[in-house]
Protein backbone atom coordinates (compact mmCIF):
# COMPACT_ATOMS: atom_id res chain seq x y z
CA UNK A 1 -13.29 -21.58 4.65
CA UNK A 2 -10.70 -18.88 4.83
CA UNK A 3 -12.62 -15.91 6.92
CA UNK A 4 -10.89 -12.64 5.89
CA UNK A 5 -11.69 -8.64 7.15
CA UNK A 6 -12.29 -6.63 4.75
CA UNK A 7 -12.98 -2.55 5.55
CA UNK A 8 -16.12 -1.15 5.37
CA UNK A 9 -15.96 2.04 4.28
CA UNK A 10 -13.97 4.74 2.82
CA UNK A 11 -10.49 4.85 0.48
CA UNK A 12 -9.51 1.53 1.95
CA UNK A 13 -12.52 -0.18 1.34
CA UNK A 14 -12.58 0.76 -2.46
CA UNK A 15 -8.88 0.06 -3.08
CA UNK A 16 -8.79 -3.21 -0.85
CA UNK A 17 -12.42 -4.05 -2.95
CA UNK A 18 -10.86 -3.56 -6.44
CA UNK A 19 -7.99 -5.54 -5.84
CA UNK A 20 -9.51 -8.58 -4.45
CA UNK A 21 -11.86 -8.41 -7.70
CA UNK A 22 -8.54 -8.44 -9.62
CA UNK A 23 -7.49 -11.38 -7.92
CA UNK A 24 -10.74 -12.94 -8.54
CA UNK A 25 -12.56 -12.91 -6.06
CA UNK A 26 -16.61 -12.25 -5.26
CA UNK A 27 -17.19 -8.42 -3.49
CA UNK A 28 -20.46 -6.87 -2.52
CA UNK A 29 -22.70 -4.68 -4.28
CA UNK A 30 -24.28 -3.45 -2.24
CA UNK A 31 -22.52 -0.91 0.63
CA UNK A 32 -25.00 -1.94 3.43
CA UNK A 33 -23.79 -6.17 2.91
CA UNK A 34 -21.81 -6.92 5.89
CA UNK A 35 -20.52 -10.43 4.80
CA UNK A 36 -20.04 -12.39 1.82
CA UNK A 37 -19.44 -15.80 1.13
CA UNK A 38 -17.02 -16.72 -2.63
CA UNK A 39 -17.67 -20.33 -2.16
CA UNK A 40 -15.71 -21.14 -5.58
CA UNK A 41 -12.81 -19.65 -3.88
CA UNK A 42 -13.45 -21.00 -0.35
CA UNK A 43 -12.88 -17.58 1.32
CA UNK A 44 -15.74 -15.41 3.55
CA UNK A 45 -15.65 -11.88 3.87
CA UNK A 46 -16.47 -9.86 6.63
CA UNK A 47 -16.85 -5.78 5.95
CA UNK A 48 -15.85 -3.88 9.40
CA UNK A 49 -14.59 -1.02 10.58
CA UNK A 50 -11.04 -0.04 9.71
CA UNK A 51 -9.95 0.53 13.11
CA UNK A 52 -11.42 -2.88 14.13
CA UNK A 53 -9.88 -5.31 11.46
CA UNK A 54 -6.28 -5.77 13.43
CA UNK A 55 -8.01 -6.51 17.03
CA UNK A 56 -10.34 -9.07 15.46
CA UNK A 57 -7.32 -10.80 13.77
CA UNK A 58 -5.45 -10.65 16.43
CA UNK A 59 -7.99 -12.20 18.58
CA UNK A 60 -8.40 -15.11 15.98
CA UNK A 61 -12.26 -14.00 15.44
CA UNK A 62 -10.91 -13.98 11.80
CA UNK A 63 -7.88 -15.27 10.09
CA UNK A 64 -6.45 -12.54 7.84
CA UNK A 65 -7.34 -8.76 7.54
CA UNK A 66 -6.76 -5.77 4.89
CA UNK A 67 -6.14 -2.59 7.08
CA UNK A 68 -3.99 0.43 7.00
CA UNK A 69 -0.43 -0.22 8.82
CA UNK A 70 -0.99 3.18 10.97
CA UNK A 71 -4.55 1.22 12.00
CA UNK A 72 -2.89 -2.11 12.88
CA UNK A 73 -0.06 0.29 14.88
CA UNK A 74 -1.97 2.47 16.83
CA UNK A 75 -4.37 -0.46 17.71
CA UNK A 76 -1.71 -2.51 19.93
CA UNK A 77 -3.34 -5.74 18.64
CA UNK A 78 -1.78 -9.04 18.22
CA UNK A 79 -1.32 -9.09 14.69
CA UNK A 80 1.78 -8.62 12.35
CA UNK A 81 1.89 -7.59 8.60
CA UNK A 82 2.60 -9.85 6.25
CA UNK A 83 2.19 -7.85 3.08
CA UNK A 84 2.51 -4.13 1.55
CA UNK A 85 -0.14 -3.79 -0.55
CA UNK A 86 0.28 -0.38 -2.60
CA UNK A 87 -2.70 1.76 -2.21
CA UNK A 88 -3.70 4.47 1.12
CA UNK A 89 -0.44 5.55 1.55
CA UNK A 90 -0.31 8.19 4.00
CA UNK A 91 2.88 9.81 5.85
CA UNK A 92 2.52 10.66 9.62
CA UNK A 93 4.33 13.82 10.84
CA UNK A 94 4.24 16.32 14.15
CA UNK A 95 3.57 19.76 13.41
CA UNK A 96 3.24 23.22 15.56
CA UNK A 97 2.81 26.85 15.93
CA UNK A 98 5.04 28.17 12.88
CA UNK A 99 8.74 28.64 14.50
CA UNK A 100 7.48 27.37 17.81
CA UNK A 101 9.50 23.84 17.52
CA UNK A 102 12.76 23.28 15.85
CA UNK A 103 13.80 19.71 16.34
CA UNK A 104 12.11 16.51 18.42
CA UNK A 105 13.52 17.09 21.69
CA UNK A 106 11.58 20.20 22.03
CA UNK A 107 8.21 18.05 22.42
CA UNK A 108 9.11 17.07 26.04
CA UNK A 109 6.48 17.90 28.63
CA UNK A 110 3.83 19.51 25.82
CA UNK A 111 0.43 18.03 25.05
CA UNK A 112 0.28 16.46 21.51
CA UNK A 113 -3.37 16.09 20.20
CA UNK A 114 -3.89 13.21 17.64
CA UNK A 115 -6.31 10.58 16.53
CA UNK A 116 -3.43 7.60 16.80
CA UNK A 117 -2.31 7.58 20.32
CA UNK A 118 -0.65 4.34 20.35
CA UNK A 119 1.19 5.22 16.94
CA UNK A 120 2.62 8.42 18.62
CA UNK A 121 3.10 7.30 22.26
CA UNK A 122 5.24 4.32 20.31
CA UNK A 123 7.38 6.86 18.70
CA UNK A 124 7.94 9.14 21.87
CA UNK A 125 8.82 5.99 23.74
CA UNK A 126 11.93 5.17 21.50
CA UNK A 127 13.20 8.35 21.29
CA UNK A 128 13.00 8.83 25.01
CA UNK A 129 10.76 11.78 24.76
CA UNK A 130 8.50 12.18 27.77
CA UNK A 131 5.25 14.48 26.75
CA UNK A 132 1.59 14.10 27.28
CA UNK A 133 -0.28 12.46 24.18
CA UNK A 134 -4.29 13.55 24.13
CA UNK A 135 -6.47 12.04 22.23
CA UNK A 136 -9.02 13.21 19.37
CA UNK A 137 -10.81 12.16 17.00
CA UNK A 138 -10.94 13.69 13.43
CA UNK A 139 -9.58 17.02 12.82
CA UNK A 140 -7.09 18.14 15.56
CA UNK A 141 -5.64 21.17 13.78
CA UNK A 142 -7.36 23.80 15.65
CA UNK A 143 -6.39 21.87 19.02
CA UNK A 144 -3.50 24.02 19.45
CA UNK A 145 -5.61 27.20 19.11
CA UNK A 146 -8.70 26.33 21.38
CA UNK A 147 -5.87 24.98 23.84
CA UNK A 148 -6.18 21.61 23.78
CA UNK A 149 -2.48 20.59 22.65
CA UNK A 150 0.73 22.41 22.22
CA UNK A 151 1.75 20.54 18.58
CA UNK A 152 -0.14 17.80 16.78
CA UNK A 153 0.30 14.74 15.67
CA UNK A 154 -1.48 14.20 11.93
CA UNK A 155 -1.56 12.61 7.96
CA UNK A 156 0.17 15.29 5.95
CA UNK A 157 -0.21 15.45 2.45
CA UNK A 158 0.99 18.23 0.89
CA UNK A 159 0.81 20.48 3.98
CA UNK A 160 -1.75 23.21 3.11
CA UNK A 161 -4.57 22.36 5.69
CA UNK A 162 -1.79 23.08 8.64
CA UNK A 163 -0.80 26.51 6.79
CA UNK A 164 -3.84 27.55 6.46
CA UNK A 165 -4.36 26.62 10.31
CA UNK A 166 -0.94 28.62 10.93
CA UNK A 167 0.97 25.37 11.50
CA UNK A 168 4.39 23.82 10.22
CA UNK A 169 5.13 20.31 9.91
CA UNK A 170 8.60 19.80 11.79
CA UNK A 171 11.26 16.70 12.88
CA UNK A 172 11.35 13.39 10.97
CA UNK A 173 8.32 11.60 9.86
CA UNK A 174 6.51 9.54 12.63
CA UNK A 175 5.55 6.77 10.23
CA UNK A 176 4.69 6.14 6.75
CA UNK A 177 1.85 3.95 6.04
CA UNK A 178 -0.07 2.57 3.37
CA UNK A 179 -2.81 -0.24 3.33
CA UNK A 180 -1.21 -4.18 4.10
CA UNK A 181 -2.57 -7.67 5.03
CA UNK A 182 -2.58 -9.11 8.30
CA UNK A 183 -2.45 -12.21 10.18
CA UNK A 184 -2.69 -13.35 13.88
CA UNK A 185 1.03 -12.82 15.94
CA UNK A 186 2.40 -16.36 16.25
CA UNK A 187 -0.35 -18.59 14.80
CA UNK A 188 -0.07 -21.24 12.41
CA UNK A 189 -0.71 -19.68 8.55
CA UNK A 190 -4.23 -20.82 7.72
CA UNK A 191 -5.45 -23.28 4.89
CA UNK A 192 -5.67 -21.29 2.02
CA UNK A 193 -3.81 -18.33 3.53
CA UNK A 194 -0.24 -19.03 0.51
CA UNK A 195 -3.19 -19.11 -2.62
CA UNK A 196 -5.02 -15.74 -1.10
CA UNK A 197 -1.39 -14.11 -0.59
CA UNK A 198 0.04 -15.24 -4.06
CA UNK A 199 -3.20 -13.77 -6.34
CA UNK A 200 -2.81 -10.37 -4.55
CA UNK A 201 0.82 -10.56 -4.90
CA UNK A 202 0.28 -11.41 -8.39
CA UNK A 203 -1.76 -7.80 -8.97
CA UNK A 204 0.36 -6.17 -7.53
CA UNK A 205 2.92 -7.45 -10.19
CA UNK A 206 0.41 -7.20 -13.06
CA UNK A 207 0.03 -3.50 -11.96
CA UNK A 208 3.88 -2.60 -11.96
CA UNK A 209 4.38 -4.27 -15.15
CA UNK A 210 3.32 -4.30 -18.63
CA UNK A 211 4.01 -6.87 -21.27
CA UNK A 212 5.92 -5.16 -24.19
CA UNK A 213 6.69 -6.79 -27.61
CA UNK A 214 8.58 -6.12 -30.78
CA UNK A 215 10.24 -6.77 -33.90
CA UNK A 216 13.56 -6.42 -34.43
CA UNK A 217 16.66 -7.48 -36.80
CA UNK A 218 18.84 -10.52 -34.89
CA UNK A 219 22.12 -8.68 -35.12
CA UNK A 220 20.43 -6.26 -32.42
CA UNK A 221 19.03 -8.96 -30.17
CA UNK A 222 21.58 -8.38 -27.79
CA UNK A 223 21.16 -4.92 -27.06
CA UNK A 224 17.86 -4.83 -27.27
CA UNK A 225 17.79 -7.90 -24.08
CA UNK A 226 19.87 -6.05 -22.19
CA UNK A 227 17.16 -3.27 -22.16
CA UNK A 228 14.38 -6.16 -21.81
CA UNK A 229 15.87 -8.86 -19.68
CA UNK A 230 12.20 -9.41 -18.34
CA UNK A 231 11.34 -11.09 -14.77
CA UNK A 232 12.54 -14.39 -16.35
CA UNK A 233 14.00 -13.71 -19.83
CA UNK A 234 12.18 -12.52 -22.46
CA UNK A 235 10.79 -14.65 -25.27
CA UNK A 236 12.56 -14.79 -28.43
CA UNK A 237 10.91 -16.04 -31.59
CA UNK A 238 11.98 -16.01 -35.18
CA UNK A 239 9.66 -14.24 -37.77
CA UNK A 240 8.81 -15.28 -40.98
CA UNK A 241 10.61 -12.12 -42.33
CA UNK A 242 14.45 -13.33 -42.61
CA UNK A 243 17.04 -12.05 -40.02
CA UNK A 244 14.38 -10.46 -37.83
CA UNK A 245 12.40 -11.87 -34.61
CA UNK A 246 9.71 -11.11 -32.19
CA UNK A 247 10.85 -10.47 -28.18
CA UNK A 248 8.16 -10.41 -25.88
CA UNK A 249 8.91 -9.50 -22.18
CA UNK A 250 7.74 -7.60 -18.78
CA UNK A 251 8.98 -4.34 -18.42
CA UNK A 252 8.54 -2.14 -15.62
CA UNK A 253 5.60 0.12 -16.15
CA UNK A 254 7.38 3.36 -15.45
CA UNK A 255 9.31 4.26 -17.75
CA UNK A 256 7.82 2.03 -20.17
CA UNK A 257 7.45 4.83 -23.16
CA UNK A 258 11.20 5.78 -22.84
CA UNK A 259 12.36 2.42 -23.17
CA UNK A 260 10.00 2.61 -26.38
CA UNK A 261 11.87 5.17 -27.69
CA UNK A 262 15.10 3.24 -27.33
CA UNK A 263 14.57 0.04 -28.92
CA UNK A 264 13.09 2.34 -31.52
CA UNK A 265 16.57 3.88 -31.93
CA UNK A 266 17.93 0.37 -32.19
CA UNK A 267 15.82 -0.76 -34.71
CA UNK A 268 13.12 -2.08 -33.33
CA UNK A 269 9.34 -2.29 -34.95
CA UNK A 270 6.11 -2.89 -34.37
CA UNK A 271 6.77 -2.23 -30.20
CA UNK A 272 3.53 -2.68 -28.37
CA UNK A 273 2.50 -2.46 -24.94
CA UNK A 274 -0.27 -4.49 -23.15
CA UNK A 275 -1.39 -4.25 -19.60
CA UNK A 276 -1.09 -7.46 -17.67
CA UNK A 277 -4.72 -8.03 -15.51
CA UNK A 278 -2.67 -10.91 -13.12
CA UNK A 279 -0.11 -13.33 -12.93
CA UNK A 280 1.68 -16.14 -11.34
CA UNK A 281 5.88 -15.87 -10.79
């Protein structure tokens, strides 16, 4: 049985719970169920803590985990992604006093407040940097004014929680994250660790592509491939109509609509577009 952490709570644990339905797999209910056993699918679940899911990996409590790569970072554990997976992603920066820091360098000896000491102290470390990292959790912009730090260390989305704290976001991003799978440092893959991997790999796919088909004259085929090569190659199939046949193949989903409206100018008809709920390359 393939034991696998799962987060309990918030934007991860919605995302990460949606997906593995999409892959086909049992989820809970009810928000209060810590574990859950898909016997049909021989995994277990365990709902933790988000901060916690990398540690108990990397201890080999559990065998695979869903957590956010700034989580699995800041936690030092011994545990190493093994898949993006597309949804929480975040973007770490430092920010300050407005025109108080111009570059990096300017961070040596300060106090930086932040909830992901390990991330940060990482990041100091490699750039030779020597300041003092404190701690906090939850909000840290109004650190700076009761004292606490001298510049912060926080998610920035589009920036207008630090103006409206007086801040500025400055230097290059500390680290961008999003939410990934992970497994235990060194350790042999577990039994049913490739089948878990390859369904969530396979939404992933299903939810970059869509399956697009059309009619269209054969003199045109050509062209209209080269806009459609597919992951493969497309499918062609004569129609019943002479001197015309149906493609079928997966297109990226962005930019889906303008690639509609150039096989239209080709001479294409009847173009459709269907969402694809999972597959297997």
């Amino acid at each position: 049985m393939l034991r696998i952490a799962v987060p309990n709570k918030g934007s991860l644990s919605q995302s990460a719970t949606e997906m593995l339905r999409e892959s086909g797999y049992r989820q809970r209910d009810d928000a209060k169920q810590l574990t859950l056993t898909d016997g049909d699918n021989g995994v277990e679940f365990f709902y933790l803590r988000p901060r916690d899911i990398a540690l108990y990996v990397g201890e080999g409590t559990l065998d695979i985990g869903v957590t956010g790569r700034d989580l699995l970072r800041d936690s030092g554990a011994h545990a190493d992604e093994v898949l993006s997976l597309g949804f929480g992603r975040s973007r770490f920066r430092f920010a300050g006093p407005r025109g108080a820091f111009r570059d990096l360098g300017e961070l040596a000896g300060c106090r930086i407040a932040t909830s992901y000491v390990g991330v940060v102290r990482a990041f100091l470390e490699e750039r030779g940097i020597e300041a003092s990292v404190v701690r906090l959790d939850g909000a840290v912009e109004t650190s700076i004014q009761l004292g606490v730090a001298d510049a912060i260390a926080d998610v920035v989305e589009t920036g207008s929680t630090l103006r409206q704290a007086g801040l500025e976001v400055f230097g290059e991003t500390i680290l961008e994250s999003e939410a990934v799978l992970v497994t235990r440092r060194g350790a042999p893959l577990p039994d049913g660790f490739e089948i878990f991997k390859r369904r969530l790999e396979g939404v992933l796919v299903a939810r970059s592509y869509v399956m697009m088909d059309y009619d269209i004259r054969s003199e045109h085929v050509s062209r209209a491939v080269a806009l459609t090569p597919g992951i493969e190659s497309p499918t062609v199939s004569p129609l019943h109509r002479e001197g015309w046949v149906a493609v079928r193949a997966m297109v990226p989903r962005e930019g889906a609509h303008r690639l509609m409206d150039e096989l239209y100018q080709l001479g294409a008809r009847g173009i459709l577009l269907t969402d694809i709920h999972a597959c297997r390359l």
